[in-house]
Protein backbone atom coordinates (compact mmCIF):
# COMPACT_ATOMS: atom_id res chain seq x y z
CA UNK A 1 9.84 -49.21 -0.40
CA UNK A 2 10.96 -49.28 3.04
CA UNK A 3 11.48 -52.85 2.59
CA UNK A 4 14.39 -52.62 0.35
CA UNK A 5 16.40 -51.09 2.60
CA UNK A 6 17.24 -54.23 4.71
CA UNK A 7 16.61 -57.10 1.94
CA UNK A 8 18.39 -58.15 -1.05
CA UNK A 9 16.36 -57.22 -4.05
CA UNK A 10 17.01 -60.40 -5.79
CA UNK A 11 16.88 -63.22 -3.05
CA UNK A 12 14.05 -60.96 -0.87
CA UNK A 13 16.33 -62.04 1.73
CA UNK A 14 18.08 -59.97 4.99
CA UNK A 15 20.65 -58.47 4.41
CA UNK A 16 22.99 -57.80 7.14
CA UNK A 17 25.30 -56.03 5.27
CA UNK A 18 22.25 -53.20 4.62
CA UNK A 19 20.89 -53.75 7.82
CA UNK A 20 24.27 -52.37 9.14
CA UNK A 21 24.97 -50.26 6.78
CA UNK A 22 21.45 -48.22 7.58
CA UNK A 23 22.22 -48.13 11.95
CA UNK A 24 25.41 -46.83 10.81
CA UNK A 25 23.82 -43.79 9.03
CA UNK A 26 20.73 -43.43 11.27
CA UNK A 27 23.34 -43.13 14.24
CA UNK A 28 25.90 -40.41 12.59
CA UNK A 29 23.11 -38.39 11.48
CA UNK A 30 21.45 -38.14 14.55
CA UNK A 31 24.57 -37.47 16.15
CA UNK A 32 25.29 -34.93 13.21
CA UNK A 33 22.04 -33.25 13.93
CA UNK A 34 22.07 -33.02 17.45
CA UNK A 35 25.48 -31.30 16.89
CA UNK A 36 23.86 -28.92 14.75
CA UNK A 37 21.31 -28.35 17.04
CA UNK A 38 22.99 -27.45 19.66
CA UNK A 39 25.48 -25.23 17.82
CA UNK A 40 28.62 -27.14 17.69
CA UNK A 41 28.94 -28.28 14.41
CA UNK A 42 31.75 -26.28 12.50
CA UNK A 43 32.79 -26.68 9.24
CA UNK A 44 35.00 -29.69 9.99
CA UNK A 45 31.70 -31.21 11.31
CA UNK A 46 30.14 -30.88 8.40
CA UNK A 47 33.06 -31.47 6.17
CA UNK A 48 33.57 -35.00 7.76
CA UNK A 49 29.68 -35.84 8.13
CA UNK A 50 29.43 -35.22 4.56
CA UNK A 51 31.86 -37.02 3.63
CA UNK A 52 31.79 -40.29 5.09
CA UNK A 53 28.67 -40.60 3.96
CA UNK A 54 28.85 -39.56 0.64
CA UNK A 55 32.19 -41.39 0.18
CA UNK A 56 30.21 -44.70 2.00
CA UNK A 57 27.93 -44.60 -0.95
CA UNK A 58 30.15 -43.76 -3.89
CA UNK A 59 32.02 -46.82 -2.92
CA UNK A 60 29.45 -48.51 -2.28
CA UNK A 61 28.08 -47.39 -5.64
CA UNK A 62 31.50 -47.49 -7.45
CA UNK A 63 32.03 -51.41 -5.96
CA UNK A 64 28.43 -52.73 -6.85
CA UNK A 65 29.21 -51.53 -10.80
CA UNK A 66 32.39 -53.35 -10.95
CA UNK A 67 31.57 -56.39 -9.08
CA UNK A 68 27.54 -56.85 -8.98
CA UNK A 69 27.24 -57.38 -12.77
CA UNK A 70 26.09 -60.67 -14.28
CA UNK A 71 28.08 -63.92 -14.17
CA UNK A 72 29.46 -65.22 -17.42
């Protein structure tokens, strides 16, 4: 749901950090593909597009599994 990308899916809450997080990727990959389209992306391009955002979101990933478990 479209919803989830801006809210914390326990509170139901805003979340700024996803709010953020989502301009941040909207922006570079319009940027990206207006690169692409107009025939300036080379392989660094698409080399560093890649990955920032892949790295972004194995962090992201990587951080949420170590410190988004359950309080004991």
């Amino acid at each position: 749901m479209l919803k989830d990308l801006i809210t914390d899916s326990g509170t139901g809450q805003l979340s700024h950090t996803k709010i953020w997080a989502n301009v941040a990727y909207a922006s570079s990959t319009i940027g990206f593909l207006y690169a692409v389209y107009k025939g300036t992306a080379g392989a660094e391009i698409w080399f560093a597009y890649l990955g920032i955002v892949g790295a972004s979101a194995t962090a992201s990933k990587l951080l949420s599994l170590k410190f988004g478990g359950k309080k004991e």
